[in-house]
Protein backbone atom coordinates (compact mmCIF):
# COMPACT_ATOMS: atom_id res chain seq x y z
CA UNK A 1 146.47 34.35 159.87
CA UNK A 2 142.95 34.05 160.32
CA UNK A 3 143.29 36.15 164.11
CA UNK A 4 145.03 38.61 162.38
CA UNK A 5 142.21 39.34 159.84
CA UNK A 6 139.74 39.21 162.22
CA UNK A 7 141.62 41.39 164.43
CA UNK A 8 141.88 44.12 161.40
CA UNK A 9 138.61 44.02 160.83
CA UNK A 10 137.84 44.76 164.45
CA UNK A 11 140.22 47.86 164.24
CA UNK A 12 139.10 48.86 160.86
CA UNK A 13 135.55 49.05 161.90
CA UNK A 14 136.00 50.56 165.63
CA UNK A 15 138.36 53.51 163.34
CA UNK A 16 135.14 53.93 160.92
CA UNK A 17 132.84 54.21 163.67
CA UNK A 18 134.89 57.10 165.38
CA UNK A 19 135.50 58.83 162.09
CA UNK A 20 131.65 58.94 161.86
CA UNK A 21 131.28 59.87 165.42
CA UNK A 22 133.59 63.07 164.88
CA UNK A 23 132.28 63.77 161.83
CA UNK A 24 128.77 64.03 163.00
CA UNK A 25 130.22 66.61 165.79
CA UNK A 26 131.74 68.61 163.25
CA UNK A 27 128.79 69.06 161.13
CA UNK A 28 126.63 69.92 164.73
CA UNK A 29 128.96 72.33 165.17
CA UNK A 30 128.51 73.83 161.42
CA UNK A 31 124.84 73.23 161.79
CA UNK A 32 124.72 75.24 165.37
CA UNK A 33 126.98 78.31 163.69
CA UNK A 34 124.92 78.81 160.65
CA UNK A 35 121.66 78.78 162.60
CA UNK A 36 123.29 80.92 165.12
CA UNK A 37 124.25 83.54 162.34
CA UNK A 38 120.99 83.65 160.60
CA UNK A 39 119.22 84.13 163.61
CA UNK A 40 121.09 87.08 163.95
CA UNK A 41 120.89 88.38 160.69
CA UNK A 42 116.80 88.01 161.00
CA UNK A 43 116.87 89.95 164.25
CA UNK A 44 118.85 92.67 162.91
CA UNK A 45 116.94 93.18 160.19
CA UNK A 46 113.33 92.93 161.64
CA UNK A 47 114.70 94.60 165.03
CA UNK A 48 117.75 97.14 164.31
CA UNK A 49 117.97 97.99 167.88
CA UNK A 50 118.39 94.54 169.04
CA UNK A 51 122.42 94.42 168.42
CA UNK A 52 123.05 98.24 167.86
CA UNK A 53 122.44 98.17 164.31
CA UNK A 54 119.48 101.06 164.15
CA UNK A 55 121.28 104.35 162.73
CA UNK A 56 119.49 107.87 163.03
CA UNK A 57 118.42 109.37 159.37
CA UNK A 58 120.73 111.32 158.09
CA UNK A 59 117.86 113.28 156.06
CA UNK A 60 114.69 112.94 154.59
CA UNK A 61 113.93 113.62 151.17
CA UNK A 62 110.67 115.22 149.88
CA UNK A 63 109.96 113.75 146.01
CA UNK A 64 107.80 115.72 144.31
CA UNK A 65 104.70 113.89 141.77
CA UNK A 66 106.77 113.43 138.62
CA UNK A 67 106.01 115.61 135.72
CA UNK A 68 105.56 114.78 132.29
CA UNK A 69 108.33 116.99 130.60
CA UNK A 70 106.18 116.42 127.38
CA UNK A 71 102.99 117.68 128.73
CA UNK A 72 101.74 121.16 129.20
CA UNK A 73 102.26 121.40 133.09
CA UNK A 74 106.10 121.04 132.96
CA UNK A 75 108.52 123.57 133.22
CA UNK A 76 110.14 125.82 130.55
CA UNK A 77 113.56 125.51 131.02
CA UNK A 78 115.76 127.72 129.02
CA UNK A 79 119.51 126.77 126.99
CA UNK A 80 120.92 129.39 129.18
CA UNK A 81 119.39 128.13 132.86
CA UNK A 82 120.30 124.46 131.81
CA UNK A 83 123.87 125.71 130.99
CA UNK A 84 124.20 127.81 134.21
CA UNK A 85 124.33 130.57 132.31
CA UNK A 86 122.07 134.44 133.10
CA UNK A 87 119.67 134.84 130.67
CA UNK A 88 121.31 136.70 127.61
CA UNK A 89 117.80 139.33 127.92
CA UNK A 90 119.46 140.43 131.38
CA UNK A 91 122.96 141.51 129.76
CA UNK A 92 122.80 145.32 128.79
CA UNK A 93 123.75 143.82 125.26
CA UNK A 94 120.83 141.37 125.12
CA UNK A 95 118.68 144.48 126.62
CA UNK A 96 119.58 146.34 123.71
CA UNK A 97 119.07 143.62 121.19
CA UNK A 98 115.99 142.58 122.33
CA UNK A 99 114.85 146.05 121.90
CA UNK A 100 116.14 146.51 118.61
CA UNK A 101 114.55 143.56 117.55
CA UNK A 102 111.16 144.43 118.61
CA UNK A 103 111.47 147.84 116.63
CA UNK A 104 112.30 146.00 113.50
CA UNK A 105 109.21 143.91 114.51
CA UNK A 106 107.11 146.92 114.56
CA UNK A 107 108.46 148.46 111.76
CA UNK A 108 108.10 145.39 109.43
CA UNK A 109 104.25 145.24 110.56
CA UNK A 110 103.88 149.19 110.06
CA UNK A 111 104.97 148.44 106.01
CA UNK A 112 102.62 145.91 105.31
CA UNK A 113 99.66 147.30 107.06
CA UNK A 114 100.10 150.26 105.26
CA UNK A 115 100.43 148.42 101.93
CA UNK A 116 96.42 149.00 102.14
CA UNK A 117 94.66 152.77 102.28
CA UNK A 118 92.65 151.58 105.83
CA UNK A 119 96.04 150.73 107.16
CA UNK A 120 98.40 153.42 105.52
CA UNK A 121 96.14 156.34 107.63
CA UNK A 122 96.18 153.98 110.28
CA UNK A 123 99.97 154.07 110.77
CA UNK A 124 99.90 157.95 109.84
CA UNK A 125 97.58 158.78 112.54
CA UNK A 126 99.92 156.85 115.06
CA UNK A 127 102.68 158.15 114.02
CA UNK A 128 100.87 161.77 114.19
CA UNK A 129 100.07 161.50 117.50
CA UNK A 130 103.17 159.74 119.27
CA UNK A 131 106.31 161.86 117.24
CA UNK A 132 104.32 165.26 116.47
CA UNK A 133 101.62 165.17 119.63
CA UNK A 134 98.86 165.74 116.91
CA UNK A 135 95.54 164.49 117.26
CA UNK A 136 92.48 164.02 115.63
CA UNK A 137 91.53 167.79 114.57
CA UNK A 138 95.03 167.17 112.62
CA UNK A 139 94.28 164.24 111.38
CA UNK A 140 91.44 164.78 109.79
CA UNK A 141 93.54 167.77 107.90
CA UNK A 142 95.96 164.96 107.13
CA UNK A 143 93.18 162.85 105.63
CA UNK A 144 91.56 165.54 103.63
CA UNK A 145 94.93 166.39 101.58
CA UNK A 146 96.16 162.86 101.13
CA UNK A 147 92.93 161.55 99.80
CA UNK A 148 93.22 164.38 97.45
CA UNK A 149 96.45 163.80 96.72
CA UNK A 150 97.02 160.27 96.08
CA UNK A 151 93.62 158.38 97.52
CA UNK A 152 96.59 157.23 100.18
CA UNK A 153 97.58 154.79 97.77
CA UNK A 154 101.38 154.70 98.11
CA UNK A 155 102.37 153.23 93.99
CA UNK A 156 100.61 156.57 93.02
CA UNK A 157 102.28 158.05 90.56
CA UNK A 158 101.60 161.48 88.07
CA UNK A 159 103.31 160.82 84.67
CA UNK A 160 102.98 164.79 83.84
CA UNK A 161 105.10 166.18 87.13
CA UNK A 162 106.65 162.87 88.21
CA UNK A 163 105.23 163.21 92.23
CA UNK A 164 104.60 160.14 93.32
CA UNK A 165 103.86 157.97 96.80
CA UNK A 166 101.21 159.01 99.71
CA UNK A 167 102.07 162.26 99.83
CA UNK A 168 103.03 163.34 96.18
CA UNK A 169 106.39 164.49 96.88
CA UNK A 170 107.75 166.13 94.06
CA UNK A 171 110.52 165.23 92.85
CA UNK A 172 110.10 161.87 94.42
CA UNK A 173 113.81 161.76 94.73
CA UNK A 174 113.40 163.89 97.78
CA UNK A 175 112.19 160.86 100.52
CA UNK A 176 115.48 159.69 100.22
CA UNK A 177 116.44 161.69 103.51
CA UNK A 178 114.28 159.13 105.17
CA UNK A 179 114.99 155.82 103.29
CA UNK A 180 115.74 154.82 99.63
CA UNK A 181 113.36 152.58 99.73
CA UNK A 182 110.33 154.94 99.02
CA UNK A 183 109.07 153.43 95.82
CA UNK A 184 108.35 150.62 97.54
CA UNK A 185 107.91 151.21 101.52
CA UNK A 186 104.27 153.37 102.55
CA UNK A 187 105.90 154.31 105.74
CA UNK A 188 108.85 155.55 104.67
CA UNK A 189 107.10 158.47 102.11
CA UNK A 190 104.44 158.64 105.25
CA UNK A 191 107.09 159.46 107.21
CA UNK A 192 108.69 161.85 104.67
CA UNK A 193 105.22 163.60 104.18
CA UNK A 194 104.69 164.11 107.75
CA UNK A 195 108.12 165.75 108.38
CA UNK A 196 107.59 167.75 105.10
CA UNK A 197 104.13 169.46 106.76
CA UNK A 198 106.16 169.94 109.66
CA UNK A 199 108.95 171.83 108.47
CA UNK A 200 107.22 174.02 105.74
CA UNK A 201 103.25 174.22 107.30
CA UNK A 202 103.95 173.66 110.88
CA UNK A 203 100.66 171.47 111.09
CA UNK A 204 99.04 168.93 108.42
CA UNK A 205 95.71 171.72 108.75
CA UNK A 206 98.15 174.65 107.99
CA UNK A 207 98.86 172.38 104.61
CA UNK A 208 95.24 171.35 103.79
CA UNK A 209 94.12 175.26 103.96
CA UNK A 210 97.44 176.02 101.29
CA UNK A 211 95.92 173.16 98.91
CA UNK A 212 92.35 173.99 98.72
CA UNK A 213 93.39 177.55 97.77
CA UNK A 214 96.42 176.91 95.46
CA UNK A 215 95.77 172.99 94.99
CA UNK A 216 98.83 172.09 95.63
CA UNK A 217 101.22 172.45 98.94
């Protein structure tokens, strides 16, 4: 019984030892892989061309320096380019719109600088010279009877005949062919005093040379 133990024990240990033995080959060969692959890997990426790996660029990209798009060097970018859309200015409607709108502009700054005397012979003289083609010789005509007549002052008002605005029309009802807002718009009775002269007098001189003989015209 003994023998056979010892025998066992013999076996036993000689089967260890060869388990051990084939083990240790086993993890060489793991070891010898792994070290294998890496190697590769570093080569490939250190040295593309060393296994074929090294592909052409495909492009190159420029970046530009980034731009704040807070500060005042970035670009203005409008709803209608950031929607793909033309510019609504460019359409014959938004031509026409935009033009409108800057006449409405203009018109809105004519009334109130001509809420003022200085500014209500300002906008007559402009408006002498760019829809009659009058100048100054006219003007100065044009001065001479409105000062007379009102002091340019366009809530002037005579209780006695009831003529009233810039240019003392009489009845005041009359400026309504321009606007019907007269009693309070300088430009429009401007306007209505200027075509008046140039339908009855021909030129605001013509008129000037009527008052000073009749006083009125």
């Amino acid at each position: 019984m003994a023998l056979i133990v010892k025998t066992f024990k013999v076996t036993w240990a000689r089967i260890d030892r060869a388990k051990g033995v084939e083990m240790r080959r086993v993890n060489d060969k793991f070891v010898g892989v792994w070290t294998l692959i890496a190697s590769m890997l570093f080569l490939a990426t250190t040295h593309p061309g060393a296994y074929g790996l090294e592909f052409p660029p495909t492009s190159n990209l420029a970046l530009q320096d980034s731009v704040d798009p807070t500060g005042p060097d970035a670009p203005v970018i409008s709803a209608a380019a950031l929607y793909g859309e033309p510019p609504f200015s460019s359409k014959r409607l938004g031509l026409i719109f935009s033009s409108e709108m800057a006449l409405v502009s203009n018109l809105s700054r004519q009334v109130e600088v001509a809420r003022s005397p200085v500014g209500a012979r300002k906008v007559a003289q402009v408006i002498l010279l760019e829809e009659y083609g009058l100048g100054k010789s006219q003007y100065a005509c044009l001065d001479s009877l409105w000062t007379k007549e009102s002091n340019w002052r366009y809530k002037a008002h005579n209780r006695s005949s009831g003529a009233h605005g810039i240019p003392q029309a009489l009845p005041a009802i009359k400026m309504d062919v321009i606007a019907t807002d007269w009693r309070t718009n300088p430009v429009t009775q401007i306007r209505w005093g200027l075509r008046y002269i140039n339908i009855r007098y021909d030129t605001p001189c013509k008129a000037w040379a009527k008052s000073k003989k009749h006083n009125y015209y």
